[in-house]
Protein backbone atom coordinates (compact mmCIF):
# COMPACT_ATOMS: atom_id res chain seq x y z
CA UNK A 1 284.03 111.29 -49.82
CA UNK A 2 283.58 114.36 -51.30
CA UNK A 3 284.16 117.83 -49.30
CA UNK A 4 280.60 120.09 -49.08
CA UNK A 5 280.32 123.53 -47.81
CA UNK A 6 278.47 124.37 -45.06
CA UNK A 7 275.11 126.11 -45.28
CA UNK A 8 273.36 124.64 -48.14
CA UNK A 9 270.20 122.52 -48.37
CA UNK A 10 271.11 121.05 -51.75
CA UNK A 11 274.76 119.63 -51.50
CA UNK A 12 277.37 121.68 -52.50
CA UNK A 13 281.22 119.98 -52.86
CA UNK A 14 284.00 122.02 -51.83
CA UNK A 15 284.94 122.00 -56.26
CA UNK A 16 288.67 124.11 -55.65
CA UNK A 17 289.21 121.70 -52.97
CA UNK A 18 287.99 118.34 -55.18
CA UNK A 19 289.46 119.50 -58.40
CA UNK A 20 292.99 120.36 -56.71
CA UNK A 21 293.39 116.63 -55.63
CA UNK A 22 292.39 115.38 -59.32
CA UNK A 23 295.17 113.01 -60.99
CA UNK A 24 298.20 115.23 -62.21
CA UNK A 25 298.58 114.01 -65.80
CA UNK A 26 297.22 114.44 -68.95
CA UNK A 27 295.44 111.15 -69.84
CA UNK A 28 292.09 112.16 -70.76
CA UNK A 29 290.68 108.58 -69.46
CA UNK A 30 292.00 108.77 -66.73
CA UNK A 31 290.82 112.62 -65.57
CA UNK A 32 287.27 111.88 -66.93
CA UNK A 33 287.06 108.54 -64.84
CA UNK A 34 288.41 110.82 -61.94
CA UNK A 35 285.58 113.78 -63.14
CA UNK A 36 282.63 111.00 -63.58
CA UNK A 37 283.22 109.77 -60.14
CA UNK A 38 282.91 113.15 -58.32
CA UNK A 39 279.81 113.72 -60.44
CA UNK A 40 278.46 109.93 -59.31
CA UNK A 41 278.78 110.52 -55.86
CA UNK A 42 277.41 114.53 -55.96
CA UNK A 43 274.73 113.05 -57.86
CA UNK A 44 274.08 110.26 -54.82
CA UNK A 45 273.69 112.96 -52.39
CA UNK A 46 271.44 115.39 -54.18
CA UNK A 47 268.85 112.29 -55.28
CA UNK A 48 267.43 112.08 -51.44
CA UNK A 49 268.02 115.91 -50.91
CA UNK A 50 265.61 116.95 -53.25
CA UNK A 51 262.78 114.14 -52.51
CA UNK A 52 262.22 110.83 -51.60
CA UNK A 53 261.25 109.50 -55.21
CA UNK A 54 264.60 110.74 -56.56
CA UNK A 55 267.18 108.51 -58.41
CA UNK A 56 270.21 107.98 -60.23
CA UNK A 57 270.13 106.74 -63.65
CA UNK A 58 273.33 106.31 -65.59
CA UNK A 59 273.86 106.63 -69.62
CA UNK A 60 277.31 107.24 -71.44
CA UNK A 61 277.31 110.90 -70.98
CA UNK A 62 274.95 111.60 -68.43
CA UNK A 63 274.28 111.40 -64.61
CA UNK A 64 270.28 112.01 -64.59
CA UNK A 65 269.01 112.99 -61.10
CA UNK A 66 264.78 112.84 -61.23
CA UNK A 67 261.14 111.23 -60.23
CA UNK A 68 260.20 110.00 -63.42
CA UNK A 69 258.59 106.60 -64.23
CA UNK A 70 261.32 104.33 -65.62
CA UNK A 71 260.38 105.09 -69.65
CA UNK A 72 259.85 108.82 -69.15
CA UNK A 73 263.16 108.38 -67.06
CA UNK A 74 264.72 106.40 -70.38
CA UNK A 75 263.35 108.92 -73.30
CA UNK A 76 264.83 111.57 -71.68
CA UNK A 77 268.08 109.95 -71.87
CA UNK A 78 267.93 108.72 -75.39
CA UNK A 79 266.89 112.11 -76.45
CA UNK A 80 270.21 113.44 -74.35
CA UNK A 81 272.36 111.21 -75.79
CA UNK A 82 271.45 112.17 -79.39
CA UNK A 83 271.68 115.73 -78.94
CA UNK A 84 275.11 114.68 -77.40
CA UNK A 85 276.40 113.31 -80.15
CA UNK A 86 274.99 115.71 -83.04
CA UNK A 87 276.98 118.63 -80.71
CA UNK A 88 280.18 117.09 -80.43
CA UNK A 89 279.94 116.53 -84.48
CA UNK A 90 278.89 120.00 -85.03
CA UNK A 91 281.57 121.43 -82.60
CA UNK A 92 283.51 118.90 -81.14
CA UNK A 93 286.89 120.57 -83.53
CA UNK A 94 286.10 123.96 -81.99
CA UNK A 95 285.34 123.34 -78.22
CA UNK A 96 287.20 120.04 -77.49
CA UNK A 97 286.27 117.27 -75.68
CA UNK A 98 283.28 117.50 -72.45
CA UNK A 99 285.42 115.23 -69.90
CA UNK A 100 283.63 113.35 -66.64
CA UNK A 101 279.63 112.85 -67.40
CA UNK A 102 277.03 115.80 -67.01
CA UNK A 103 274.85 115.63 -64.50
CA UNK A 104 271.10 116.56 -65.19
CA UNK A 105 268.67 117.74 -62.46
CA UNK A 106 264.90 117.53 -63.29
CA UNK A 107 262.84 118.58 -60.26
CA UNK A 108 259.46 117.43 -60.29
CA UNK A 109 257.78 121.17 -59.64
CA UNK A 110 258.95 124.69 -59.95
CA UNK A 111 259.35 125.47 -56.03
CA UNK A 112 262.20 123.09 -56.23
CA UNK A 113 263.50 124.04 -59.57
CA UNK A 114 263.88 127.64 -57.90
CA UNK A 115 264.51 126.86 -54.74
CA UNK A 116 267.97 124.80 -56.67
CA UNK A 117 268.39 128.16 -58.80
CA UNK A 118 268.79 130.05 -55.94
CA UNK A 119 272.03 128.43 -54.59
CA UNK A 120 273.79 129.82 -57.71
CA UNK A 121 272.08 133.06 -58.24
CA UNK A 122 272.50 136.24 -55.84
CA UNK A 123 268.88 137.87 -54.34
CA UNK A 124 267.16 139.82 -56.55
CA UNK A 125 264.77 140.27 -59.79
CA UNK A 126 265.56 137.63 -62.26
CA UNK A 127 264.26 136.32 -65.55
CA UNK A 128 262.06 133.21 -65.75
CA UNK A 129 263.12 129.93 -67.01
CA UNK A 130 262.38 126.22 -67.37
CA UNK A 131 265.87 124.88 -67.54
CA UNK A 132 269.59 125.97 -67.08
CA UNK A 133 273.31 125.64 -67.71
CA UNK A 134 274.96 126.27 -64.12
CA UNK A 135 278.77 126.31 -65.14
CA UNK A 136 279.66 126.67 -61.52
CA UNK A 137 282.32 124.27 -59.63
CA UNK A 138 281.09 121.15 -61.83
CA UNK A 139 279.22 121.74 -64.70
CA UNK A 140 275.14 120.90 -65.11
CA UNK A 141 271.82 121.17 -66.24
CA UNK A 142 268.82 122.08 -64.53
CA UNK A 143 265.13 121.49 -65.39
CA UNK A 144 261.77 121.46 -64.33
CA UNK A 145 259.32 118.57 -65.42
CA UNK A 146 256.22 120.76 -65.93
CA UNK A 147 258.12 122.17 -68.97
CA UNK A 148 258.32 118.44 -70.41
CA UNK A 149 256.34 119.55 -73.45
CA UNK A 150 259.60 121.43 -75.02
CA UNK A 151 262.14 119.21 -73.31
CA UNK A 152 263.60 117.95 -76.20
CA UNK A 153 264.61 122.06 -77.18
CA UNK A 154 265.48 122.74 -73.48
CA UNK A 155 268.02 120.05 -73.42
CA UNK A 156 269.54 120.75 -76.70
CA UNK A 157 269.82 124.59 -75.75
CA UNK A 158 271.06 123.92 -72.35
CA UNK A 159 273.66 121.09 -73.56
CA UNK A 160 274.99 123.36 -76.18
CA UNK A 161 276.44 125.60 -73.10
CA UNK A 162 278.03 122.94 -72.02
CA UNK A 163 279.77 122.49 -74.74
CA UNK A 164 280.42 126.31 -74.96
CA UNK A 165 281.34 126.77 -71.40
CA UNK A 166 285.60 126.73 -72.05
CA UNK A 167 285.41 129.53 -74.83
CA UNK A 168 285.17 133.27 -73.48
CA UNK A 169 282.46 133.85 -76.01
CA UNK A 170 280.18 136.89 -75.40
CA UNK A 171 276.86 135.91 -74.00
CA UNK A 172 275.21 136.99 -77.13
CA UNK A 173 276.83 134.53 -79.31
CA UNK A 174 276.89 131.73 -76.62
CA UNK A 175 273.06 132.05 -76.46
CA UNK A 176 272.79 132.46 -80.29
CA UNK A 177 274.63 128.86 -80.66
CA UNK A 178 272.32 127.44 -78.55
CA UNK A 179 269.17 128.54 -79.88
CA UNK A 180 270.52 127.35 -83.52
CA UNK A 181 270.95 124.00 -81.55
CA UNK A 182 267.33 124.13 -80.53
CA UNK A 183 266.21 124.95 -84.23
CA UNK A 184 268.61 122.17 -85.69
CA UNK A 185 268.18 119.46 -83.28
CA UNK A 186 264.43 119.77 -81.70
CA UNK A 187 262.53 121.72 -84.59
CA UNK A 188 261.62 124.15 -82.07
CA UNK A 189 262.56 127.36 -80.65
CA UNK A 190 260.30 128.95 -77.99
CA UNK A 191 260.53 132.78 -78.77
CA UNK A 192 256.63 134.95 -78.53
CA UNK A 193 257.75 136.45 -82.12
CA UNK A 194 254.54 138.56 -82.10
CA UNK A 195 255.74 140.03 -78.91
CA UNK A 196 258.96 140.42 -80.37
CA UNK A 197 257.36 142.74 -83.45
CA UNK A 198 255.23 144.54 -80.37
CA UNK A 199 258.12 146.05 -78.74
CA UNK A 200 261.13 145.76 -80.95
CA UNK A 201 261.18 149.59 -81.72
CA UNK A 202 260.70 150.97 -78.60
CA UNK A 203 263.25 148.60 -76.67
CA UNK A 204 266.27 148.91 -78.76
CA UNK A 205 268.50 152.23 -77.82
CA UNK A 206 272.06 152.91 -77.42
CA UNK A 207 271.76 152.21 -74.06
CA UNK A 208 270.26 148.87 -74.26
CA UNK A 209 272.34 147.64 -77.39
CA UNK A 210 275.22 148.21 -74.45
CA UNK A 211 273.40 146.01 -71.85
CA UNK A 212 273.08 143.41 -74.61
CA UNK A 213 276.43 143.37 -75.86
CA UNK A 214 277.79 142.90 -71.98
CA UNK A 215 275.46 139.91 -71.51
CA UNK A 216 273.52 141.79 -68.68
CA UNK A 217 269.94 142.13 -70.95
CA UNK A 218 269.40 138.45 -71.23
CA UNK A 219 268.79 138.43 -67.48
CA UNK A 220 266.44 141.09 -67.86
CA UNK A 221 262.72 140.52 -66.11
CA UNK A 222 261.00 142.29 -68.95
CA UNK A 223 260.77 142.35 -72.32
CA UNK A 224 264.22 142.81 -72.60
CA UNK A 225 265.14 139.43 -72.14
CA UNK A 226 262.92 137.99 -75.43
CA UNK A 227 264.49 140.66 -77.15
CA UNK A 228 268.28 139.60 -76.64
CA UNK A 229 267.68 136.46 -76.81
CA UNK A 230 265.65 137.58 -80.31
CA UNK A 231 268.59 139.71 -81.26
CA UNK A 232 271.10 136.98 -80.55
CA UNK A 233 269.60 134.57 -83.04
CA UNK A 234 269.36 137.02 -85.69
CA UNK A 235 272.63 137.47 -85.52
CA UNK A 236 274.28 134.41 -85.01
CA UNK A 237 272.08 132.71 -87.85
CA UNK A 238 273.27 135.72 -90.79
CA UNK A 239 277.01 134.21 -89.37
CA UNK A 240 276.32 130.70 -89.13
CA UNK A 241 275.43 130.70 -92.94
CA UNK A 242 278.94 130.07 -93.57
CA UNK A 243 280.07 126.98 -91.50
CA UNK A 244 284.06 126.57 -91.71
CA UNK A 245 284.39 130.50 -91.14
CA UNK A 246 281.77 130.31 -88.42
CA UNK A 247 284.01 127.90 -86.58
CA UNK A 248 286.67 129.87 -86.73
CA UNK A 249 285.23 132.87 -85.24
CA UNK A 250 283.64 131.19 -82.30
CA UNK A 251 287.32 129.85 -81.85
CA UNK A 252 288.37 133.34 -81.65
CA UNK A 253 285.38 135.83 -80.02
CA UNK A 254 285.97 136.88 -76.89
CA UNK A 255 283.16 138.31 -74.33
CA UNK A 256 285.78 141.35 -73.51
CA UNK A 257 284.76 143.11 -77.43
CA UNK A 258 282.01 141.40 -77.86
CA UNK A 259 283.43 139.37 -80.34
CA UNK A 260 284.22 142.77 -83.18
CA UNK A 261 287.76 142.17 -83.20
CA UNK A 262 286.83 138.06 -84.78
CA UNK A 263 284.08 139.35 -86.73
CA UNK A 264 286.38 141.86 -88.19
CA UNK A 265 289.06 139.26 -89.16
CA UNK A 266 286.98 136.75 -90.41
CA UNK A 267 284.07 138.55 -92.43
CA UNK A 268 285.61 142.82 -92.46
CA UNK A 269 282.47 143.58 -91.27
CA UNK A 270 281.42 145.81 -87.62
CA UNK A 271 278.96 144.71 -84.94
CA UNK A 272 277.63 148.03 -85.82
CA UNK A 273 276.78 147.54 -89.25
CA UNK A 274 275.50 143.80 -88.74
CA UNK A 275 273.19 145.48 -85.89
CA UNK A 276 272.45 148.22 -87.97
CA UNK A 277 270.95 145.95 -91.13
CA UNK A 278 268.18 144.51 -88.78
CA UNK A 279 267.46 147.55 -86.87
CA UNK A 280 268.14 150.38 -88.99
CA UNK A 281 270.45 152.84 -88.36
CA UNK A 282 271.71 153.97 -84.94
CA UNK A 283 274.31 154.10 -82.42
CA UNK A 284 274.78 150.10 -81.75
CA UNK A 285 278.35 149.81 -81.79
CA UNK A 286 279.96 148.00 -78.60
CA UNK A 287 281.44 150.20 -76.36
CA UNK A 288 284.29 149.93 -73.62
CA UNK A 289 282.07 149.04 -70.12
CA UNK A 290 282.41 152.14 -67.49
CA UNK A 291 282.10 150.22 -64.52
CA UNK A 292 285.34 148.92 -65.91
């Protein structure tokens, strides 16, 4: 029986506490059976917490948790599973193998949806969204059903965090990856480019370029945030060009340069001058964080 903390309306297991008692060897069978079954029993107690019409429903990599009619309830899986396996092809040398199935939340309505979000994010202004990654304690995505129409891109661009989450990427590259999954695997990518050209001008200082390359923009309530995330694509697209090398730099970026130090050793070229060829010149180099 797993261990919850007190105080919550959704369940939330004790992880330190579950994870400390998992098997003490390094059979990967035997630590994902261990995983799945923490993740099929969390997944049995949030069904009836968030409604009545909630249920379980079981594929090879996935725990889904939702309200759905049976074949809504079924495409949604298929379309998992495929996005699944085109990931771990695509990365599966770089990030290793997912172990224990993901569970996947879709709330019927967007009080819920928030009202989830809100266990795992402090008070306070934050950006919008129609699903999420929440790489806290055990590992899963979160969605709302009202954004059904571009589920197929949510899922892809949520999943490929997953697969991310062990690598101490920066945030710009980990969101870059998975809006190149959206593009390859759902056709799709669900950026207001217009807006984009409105504002890209006027956003873009040597302040912002700072908040970008810490991660902290793509949380941003404004404009900001379609900006990063507009940014981020750029510039993990010019890099993904070249798909052995790309690898090898997502093997090695880390979030505390923003990834110069692996762009540096495996193309000799800056952040700044990459920046600096999309939005002319200026002061966009990384710089040490002061609150550091």
């Amino acid at each position: 029986m797993l261990t919850l903390l007190p105080g919550f309306k959704f369940p939330m297991p004790d992880w330190e506490d579950e994870f400390s008692r998992a098997p003490q060897q390094t059979d990967v069978a035997v630590i994902d059976a261990y995983c799945t079954g923490l993740a099929k029993d969390w997944c049995a107690l949030l069904a009836p917490a968030l409604g009545p019409d909630y249920v379980v429903t079981e594929s090879n990599h996935f725990l889904l948790v939702d309200s759905q009619t049976p074949q809504t309830r079924q495409r949604i899986l298929n379309w998992a599973e495929q996005a699944h396996s085109r990931l771990s092809e695509v990365l599966c040398n770089t990030v290793g193998r997912l172990v224990g199935k993901i569970p996947v939340l879709m709330t019927a309505d967007l009080d819920t949806y928030y009202e989830y979000l809100a266990q795992y994010y402090p008070e306070g202004d934050h950006a919008l969204s129609g699903g999420v990654y929440l790489n806290h304690g055990y590992g899963h995505l979160l969605f709302c059903h009202l954004d059904f129409a571009h589920s197929h891109g949510a899922i892809a661009h949520e999943l490929a965090h997953s697969f991310l989450a062990g690598l101490p990427i920066p945030v710009w590259l980990n969101e870059g990856v998975a809006q190149l999954a959206e593009i390859a695997l759902a056709g799709q990518i669900s950026r207001d480019l217009e807006l984009v050209r409105e504002t890209i001008d006027s956003f873009w200082t040597p302040d912002t370029i700072q908040e970008f390359w810490r991660g902290e923009s793509f949380q941003r309530p404004d404009e900001g945030q379609l900006q990063s995330y507009h940014l981020a694509l750029v510039l993990t697209r010019r890099l993904a060009t070249d798909a052995a090398r790309f690898r090898a730099f997502l093997a090695e970026a880390s979030f505390e340069d923003a990834g110069e130090s692996a762009l540096q050793n495996h193309w000799g070229i800056s952040l700044q001058s990459m920046v600096a060829e999309y939005l002319g010149p200026g002061d966009w180099a990384p710089k040490p964080d002061p609150a550091s």
